[in-house]
N, C-alpha and C. Protein backbone atom coordinates (compact mmCIF):
# COMPACT_ATOMS: atom_id res chain seq x y z
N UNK A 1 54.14 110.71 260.23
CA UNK A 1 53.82 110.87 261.63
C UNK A 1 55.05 110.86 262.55
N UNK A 2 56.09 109.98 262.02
CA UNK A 2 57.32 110.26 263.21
C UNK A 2 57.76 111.39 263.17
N UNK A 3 57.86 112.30 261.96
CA UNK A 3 58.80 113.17 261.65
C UNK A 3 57.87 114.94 262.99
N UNK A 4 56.27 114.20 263.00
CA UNK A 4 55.59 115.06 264.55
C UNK A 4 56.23 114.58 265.47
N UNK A 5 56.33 113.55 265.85
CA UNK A 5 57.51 112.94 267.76
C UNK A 5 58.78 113.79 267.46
N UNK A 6 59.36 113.77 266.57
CA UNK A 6 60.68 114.52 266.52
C UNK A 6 60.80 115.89 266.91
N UNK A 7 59.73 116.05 265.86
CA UNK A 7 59.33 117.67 266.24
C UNK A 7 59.18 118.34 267.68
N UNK A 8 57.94 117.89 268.47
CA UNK A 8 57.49 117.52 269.49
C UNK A 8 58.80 117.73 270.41
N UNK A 9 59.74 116.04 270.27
CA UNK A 9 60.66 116.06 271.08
C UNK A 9 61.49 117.37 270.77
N UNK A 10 61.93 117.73 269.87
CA UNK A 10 63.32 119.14 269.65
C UNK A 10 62.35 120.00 270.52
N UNK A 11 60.85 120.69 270.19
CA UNK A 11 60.77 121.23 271.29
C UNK A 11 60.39 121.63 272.23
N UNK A 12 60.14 120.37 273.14
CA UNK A 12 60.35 119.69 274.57
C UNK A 12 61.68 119.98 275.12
N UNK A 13 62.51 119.30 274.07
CA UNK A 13 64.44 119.39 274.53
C UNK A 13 64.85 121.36 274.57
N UNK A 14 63.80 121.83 273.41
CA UNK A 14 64.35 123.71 273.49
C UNK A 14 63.88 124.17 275.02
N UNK A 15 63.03 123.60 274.92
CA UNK A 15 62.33 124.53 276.38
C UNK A 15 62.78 123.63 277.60
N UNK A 16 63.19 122.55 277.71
CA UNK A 16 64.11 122.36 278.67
C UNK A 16 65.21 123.16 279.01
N UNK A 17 66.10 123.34 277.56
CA UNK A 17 67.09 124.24 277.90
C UNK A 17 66.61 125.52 277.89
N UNK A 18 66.13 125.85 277.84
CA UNK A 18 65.73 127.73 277.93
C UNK A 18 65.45 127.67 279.53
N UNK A 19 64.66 127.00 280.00
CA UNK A 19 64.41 126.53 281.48
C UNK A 19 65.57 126.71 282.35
N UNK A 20 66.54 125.71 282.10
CA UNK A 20 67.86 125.02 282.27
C UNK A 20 68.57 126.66 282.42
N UNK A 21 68.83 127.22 280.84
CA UNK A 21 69.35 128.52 281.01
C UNK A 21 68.89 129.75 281.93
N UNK A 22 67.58 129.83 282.24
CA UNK A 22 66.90 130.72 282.88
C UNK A 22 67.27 130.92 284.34
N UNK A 23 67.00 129.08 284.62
CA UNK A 23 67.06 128.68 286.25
C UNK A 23 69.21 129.53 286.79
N UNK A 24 69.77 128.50 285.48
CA UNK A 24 71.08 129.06 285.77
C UNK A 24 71.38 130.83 286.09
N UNK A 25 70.86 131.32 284.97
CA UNK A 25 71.11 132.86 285.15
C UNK A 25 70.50 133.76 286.14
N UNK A 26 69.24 132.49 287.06
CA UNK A 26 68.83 133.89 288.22
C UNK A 26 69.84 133.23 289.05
N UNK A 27 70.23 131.78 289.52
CA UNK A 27 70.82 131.49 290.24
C UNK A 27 72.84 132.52 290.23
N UNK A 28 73.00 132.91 288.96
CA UNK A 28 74.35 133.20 288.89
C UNK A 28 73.68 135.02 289.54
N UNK A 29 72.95 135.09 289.00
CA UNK A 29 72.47 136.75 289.84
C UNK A 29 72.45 136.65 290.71
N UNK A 30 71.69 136.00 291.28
CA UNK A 30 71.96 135.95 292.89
C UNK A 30 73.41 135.68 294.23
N UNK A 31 74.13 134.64 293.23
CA UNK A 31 74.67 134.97 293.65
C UNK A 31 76.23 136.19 293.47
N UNK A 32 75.82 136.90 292.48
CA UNK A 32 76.21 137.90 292.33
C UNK A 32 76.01 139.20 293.68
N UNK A 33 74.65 139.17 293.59
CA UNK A 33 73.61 140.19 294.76
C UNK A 33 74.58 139.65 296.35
N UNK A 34 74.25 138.61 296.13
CA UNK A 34 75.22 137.88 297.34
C UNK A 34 76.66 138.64 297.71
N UNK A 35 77.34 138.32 296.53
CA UNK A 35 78.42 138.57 296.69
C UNK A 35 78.87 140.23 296.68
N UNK A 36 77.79 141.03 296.48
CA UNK A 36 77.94 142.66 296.89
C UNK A 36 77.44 142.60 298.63
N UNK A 37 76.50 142.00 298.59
CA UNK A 37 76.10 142.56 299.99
C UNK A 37 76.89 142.15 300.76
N UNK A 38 77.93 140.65 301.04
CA UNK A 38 79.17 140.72 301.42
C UNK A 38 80.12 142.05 301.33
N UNK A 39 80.37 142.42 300.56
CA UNK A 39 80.83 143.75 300.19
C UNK A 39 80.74 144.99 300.80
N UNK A 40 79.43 145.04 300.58
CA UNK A 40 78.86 146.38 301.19
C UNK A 40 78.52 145.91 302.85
N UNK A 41 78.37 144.69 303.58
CA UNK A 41 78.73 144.94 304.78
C UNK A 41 80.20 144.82 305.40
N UNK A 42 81.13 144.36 304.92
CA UNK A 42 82.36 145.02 305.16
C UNK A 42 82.84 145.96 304.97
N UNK A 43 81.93 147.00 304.27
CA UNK A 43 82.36 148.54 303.82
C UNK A 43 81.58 149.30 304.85
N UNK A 44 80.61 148.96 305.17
CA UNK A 44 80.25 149.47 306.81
C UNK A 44 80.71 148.95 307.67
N UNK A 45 81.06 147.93 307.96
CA UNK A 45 82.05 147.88 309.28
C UNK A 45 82.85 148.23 308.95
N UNK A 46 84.03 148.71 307.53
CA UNK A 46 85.23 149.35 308.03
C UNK A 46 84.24 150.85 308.40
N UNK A 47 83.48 151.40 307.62
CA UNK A 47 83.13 152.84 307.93
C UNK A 47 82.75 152.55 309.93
N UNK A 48 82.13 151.96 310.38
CA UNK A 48 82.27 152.29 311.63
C UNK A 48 83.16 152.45 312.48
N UNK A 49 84.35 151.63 312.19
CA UNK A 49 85.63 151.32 313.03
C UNK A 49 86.06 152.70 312.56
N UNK A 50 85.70 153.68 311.67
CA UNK A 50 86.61 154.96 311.06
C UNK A 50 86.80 155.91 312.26
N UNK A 51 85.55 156.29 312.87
CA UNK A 51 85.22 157.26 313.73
C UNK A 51 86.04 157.04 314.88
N UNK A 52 86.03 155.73 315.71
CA UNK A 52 86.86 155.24 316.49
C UNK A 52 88.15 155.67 316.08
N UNK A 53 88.41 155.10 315.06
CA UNK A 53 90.03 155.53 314.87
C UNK A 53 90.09 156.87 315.03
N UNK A 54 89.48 157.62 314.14
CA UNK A 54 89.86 159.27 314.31
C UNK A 54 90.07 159.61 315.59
N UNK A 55 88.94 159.30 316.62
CA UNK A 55 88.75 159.80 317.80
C UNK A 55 90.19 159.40 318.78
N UNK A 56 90.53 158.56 318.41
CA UNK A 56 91.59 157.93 318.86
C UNK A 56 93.24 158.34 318.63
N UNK A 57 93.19 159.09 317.42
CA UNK A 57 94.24 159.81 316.89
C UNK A 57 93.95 161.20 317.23
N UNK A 58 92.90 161.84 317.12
CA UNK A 58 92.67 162.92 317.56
C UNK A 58 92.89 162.95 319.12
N UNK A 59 92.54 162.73 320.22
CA UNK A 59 93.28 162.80 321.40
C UNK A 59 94.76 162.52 321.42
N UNK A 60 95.70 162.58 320.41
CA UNK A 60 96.78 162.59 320.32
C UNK A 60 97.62 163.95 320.14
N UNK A 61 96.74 163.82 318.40
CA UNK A 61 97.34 164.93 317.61
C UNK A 61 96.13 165.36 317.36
N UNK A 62 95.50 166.55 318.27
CA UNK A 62 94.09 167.50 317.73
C UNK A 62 94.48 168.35 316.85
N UNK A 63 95.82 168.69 316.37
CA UNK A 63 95.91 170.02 314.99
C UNK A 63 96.12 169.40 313.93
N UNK A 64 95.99 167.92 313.87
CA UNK A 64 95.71 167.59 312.80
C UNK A 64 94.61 167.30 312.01
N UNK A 65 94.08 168.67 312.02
CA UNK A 65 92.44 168.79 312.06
C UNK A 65 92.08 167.97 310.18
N UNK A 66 92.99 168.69 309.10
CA UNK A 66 93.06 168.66 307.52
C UNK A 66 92.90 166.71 307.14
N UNK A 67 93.87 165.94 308.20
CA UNK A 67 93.30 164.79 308.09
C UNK A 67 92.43 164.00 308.43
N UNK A 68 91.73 164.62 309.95
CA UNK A 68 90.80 163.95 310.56
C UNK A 68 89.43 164.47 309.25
N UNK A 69 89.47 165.63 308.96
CA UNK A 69 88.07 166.36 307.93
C UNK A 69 88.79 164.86 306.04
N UNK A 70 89.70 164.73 305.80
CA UNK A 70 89.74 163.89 304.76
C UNK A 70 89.31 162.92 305.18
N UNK A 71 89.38 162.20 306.40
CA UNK A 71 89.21 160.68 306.64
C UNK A 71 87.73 160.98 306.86
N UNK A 72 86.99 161.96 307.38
CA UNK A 72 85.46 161.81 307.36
C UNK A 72 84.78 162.02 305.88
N UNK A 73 85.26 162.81 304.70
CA UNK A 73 84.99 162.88 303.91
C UNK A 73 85.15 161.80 302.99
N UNK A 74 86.09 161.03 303.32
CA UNK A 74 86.09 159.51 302.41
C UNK A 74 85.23 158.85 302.95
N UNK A 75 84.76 158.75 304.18
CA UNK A 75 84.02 157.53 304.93
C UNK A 75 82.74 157.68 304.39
N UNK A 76 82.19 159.77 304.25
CA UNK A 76 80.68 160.42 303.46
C UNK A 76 80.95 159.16 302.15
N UNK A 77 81.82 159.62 301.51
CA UNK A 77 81.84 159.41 300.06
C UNK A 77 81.55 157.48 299.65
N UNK A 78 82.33 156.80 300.79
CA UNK A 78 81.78 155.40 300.68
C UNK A 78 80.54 154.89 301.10
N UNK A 79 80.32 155.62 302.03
CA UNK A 79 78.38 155.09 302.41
C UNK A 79 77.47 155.77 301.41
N UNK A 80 78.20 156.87 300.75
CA UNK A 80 77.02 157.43 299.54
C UNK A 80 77.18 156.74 298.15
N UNK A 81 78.34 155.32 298.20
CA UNK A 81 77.98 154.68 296.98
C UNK A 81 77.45 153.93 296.88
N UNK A 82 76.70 154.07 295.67
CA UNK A 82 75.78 152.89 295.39
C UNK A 82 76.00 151.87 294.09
N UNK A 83 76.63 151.85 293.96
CA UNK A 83 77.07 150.98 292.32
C UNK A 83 78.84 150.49 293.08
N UNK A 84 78.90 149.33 292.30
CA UNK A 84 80.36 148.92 292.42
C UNK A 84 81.39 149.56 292.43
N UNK A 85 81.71 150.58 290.85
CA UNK A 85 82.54 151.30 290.81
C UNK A 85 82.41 152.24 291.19
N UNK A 86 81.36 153.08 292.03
CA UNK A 86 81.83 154.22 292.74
C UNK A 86 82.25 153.51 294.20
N UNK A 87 81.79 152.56 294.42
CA UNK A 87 82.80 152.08 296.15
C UNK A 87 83.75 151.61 295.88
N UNK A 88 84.06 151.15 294.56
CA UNK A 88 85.59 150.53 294.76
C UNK A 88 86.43 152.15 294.73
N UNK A 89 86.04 152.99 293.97
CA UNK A 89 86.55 154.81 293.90
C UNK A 89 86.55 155.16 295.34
N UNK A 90 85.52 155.34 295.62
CA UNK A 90 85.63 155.73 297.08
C UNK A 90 86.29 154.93 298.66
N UNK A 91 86.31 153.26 298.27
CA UNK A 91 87.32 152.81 299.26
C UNK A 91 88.63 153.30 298.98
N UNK A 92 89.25 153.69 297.92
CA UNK A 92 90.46 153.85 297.34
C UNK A 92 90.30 154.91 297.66
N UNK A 93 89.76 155.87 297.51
CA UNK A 93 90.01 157.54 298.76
C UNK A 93 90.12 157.30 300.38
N UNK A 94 89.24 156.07 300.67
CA UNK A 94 88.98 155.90 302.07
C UNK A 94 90.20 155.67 302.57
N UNK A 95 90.93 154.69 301.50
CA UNK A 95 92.34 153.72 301.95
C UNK A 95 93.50 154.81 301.89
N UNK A 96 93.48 155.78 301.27
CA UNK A 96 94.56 156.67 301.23
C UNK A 96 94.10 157.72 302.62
N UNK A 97 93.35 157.77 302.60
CA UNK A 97 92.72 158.86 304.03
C UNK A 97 93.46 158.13 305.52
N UNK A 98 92.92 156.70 305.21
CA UNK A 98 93.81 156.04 306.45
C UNK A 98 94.96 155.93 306.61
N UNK A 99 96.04 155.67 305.38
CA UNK A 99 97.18 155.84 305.21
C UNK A 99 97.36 156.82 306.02
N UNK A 100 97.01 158.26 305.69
CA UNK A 100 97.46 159.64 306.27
C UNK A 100 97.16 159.63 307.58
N UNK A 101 96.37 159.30 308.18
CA UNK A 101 96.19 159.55 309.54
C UNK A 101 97.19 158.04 310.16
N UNK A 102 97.59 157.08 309.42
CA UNK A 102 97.53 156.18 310.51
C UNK A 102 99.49 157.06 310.27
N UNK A 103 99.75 157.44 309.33
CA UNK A 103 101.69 158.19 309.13
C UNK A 103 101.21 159.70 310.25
N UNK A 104 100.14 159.68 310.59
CA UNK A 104 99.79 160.99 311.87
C UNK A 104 100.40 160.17 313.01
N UNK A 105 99.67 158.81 313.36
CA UNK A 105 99.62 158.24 314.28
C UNK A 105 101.08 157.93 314.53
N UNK A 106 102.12 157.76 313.60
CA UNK A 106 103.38 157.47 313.93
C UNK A 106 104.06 157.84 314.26
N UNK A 107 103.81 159.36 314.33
CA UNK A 107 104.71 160.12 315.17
C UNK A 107 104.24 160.32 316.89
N UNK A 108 103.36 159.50 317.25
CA UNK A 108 102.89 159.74 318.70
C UNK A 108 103.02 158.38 319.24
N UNK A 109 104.19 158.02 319.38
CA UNK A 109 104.66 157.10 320.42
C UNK A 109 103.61 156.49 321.28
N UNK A 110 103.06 157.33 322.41
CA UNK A 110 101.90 156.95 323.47
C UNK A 110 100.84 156.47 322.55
N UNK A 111 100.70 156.95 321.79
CA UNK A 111 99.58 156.39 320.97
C UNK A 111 99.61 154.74 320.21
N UNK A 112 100.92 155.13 319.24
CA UNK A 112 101.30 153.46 319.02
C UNK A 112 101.16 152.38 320.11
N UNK A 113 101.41 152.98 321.28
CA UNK A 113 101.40 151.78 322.49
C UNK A 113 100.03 151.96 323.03
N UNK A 114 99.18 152.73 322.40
CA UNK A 114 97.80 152.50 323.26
C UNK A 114 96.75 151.06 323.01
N UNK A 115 96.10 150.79 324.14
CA UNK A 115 95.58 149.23 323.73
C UNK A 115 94.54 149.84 322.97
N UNK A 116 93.82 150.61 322.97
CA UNK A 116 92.43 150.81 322.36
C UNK A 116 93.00 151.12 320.82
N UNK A 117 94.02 151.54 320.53
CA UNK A 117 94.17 152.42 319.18
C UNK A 117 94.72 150.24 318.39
N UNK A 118 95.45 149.89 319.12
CA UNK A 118 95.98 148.52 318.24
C UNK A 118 95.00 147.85 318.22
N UNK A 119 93.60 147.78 318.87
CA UNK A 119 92.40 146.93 318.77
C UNK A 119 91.87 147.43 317.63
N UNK A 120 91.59 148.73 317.47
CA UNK A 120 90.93 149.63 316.51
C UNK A 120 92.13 149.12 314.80
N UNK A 121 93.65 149.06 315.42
CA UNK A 121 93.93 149.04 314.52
C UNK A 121 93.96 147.76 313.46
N UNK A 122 93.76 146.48 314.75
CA UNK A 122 93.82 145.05 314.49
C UNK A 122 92.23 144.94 313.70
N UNK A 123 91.12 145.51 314.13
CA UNK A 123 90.05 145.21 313.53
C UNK A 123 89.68 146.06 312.22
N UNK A 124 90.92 146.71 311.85
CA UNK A 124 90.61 147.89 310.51
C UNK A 124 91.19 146.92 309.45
N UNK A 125 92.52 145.92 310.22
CA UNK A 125 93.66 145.08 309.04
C UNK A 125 92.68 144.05 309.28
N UNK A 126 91.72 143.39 309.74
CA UNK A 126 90.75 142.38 309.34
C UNK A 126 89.62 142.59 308.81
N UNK A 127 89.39 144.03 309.04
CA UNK A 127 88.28 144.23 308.11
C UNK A 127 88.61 144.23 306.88
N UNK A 128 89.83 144.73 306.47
CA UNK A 128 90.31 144.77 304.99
C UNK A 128 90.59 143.44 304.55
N UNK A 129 91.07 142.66 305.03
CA UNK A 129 91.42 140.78 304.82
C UNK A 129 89.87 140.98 304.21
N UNK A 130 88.47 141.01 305.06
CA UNK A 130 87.42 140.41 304.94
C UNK A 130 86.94 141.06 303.12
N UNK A 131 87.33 142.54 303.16
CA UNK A 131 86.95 142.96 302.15
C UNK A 131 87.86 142.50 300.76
N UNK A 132 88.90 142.35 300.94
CA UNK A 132 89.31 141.34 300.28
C UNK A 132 88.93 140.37 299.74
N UNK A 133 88.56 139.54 300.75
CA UNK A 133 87.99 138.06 300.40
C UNK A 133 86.51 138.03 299.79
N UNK A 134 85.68 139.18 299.94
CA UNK A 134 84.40 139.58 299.35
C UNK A 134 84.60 139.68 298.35
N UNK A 135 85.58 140.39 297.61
CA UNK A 135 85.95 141.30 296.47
C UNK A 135 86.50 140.35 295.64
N UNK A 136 86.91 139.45 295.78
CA UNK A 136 87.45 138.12 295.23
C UNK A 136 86.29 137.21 294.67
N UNK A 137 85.34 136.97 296.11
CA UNK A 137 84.44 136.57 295.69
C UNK A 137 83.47 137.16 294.74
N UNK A 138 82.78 138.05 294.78
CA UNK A 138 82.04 139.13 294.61
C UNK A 138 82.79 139.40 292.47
N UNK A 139 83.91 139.22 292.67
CA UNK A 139 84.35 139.79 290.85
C UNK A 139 84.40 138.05 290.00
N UNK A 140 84.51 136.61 290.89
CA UNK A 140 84.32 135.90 290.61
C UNK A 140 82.87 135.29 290.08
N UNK A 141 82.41 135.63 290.92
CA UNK A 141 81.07 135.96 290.22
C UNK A 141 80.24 136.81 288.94
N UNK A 142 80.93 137.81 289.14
CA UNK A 142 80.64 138.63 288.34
C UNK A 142 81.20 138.15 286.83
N UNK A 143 82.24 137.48 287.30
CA UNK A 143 82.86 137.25 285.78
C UNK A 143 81.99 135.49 285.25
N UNK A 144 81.68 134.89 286.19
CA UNK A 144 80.80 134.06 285.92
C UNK A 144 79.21 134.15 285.25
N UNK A 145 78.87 135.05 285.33
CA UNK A 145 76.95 135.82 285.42
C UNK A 145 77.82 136.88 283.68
N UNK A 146 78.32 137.24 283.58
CA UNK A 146 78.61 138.03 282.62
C UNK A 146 79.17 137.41 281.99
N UNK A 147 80.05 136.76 281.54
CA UNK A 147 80.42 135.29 280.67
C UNK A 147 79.27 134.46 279.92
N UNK A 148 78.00 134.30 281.06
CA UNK A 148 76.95 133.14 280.78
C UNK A 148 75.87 134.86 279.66
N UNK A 149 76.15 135.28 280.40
CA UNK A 149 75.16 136.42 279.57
C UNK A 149 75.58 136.83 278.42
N UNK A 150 76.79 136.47 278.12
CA UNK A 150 77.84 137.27 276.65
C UNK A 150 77.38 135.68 275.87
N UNK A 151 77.72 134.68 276.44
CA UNK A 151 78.00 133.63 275.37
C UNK A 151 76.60 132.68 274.69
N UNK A 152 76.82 131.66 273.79
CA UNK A 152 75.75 131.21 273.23
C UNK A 152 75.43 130.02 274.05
N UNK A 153 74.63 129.43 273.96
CA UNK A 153 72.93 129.31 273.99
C UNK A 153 72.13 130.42 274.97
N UNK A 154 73.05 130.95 276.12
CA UNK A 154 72.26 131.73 277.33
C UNK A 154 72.11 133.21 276.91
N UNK A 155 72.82 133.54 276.35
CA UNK A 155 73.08 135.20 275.45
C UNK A 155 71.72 135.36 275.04
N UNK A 156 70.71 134.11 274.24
CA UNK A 156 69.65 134.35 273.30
C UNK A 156 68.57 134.02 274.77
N UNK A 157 68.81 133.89 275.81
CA UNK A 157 67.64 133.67 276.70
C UNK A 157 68.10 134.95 277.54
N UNK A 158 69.27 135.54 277.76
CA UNK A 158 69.59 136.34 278.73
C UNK A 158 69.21 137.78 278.31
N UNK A 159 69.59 138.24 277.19
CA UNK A 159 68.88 139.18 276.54
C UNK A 159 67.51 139.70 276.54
N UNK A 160 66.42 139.28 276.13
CA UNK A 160 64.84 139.04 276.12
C UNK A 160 64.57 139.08 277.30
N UNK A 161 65.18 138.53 278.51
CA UNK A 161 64.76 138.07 279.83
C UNK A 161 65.13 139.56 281.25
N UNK A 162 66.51 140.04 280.39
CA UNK A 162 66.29 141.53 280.93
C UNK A 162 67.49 141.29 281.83
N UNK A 163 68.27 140.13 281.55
CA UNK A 163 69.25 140.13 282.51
C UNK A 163 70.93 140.90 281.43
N UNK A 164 71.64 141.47 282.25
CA UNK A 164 72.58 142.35 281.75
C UNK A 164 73.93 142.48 282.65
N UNK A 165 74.87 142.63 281.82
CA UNK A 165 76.11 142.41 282.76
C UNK A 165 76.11 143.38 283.95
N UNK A 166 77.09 142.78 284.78
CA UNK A 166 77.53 143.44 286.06
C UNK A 166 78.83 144.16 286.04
N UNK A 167 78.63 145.01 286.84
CA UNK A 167 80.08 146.04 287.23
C UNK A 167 80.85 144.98 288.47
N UNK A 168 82.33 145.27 287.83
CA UNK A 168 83.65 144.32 288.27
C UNK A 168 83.46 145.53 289.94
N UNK A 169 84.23 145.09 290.78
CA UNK A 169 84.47 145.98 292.19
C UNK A 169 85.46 145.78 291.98
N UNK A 170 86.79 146.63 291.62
CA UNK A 170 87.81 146.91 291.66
C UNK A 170 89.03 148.13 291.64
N UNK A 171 90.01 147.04 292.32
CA UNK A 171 90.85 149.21 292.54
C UNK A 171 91.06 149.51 291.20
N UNK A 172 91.08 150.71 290.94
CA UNK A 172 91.39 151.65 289.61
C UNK A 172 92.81 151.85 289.83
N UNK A 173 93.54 152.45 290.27
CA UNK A 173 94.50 152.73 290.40
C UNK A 173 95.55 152.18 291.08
N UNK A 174 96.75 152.90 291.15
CA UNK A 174 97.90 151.90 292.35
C UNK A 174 97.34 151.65 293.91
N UNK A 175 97.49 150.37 293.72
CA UNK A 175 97.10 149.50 294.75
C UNK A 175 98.02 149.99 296.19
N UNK A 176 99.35 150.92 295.60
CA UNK A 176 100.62 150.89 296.96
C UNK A 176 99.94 151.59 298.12
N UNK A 177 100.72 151.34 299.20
CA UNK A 177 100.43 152.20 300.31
C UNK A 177 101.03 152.97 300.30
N UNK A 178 99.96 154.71 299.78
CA UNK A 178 101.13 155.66 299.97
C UNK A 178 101.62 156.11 301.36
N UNK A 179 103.28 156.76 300.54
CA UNK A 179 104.45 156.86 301.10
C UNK A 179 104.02 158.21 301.97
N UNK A 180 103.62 158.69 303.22
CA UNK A 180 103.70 160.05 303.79
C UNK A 180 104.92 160.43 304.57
N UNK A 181 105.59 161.43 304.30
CA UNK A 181 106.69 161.94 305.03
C UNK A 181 105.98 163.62 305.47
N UNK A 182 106.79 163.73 306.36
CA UNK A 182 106.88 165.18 307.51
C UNK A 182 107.88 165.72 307.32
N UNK A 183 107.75 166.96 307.02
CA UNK A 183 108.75 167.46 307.07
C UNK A 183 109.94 167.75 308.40
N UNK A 184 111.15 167.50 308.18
CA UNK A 184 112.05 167.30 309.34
C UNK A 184 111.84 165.55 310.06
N UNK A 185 111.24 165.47 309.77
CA UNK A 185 111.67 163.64 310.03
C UNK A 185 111.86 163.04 308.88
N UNK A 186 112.73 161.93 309.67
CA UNK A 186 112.90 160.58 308.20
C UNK A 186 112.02 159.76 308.16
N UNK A 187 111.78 159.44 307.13
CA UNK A 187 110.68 158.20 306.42
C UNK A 187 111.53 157.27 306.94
N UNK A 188 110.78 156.23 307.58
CA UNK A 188 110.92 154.73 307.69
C UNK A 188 110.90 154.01 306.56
């Protein structure tokens, strides 16, 4: 008869932990989910501040029509992603699009000194801090929720249960700020 309490107890103690594992793995999803939608609303506020900027460079330099049409076509391309790695792809077009227009903006003096264009420009370098700090958060997670889903005891509850790793948000490529030069001026 003891060798039934034992029994009994092991599993009482299994389905605690399967419990235990379950509760953990929606809680690490979530805050996974969390940590995109951080994400994805700093990827719309930089996409709103975009238009501003253009508009803002464009009353400068209007024949620089080839960059104002790239910087709208990166901004299409980031509100039409929907998965991690196509927005981390498409901020990384977005971020080179701005590059180019903001090496537009440097050659227009009146413009560098305009208050509206350094507000626009102060809230584009904090939007990126913010997306930063999402993206930090947001892959910390991810590597937490995908760790618990790869390894043992949670692997054999995470599987069956339908939960499955997550996509990292990260740059693919060189991180630098590219270099734009004009022809007949010097690069700074």
């Amino acid at each position: 008869m003891p060798w039934l309490w034992i029994l009994v107890g092991a599993l009482v103690l299994l389905l605690l932990l399967a419990v235990y594992g379950y509760n953990r793995l929606v809680r690490l999803r979530n805050e996974v989910d969390t940590g995109w939608a951080n994400i994805d609303v700093q990827l719309q506020r930089r996409a709103d501040l975009i238009p501003n900027l253009v508009e803002a460079v464009r009353g400068y330099a209007a024949h620089e029509r080839g960059v104002f049409e790239e910087v709208t076509r990166a901004r299409a391309a980031l509100q039409r992603a929907s998965t991690p790695g196509s927005a981390a792809d498409a901020n990384e077009g977005l971020t080179a699009a701005i590059g180019r227009l903001f090496a537009v903006a440097e050659a227009y003096p009146e413009l560098q000194a305009s208050k509206n264009f350094l507000e626009l420009q102060n809230d584009l370098t904090d939007t990126e801090d913010k997306i930063s700090a999402a993206r930090r958060y947001y892959n910390a997670t991810v590597m937490r929720f995908n760790t618990s889903v790869q390894s043992i005891p949670w692997l054999l509850i995470a599987k069956p249960l339908g939960f499955r790793e997550r996509e990292f948000f990260s740059a693919q490529g060189d991180t630098a700020v590219p270099e734009v030069s004009f022809p007949g001026r010097a690069s700074a």
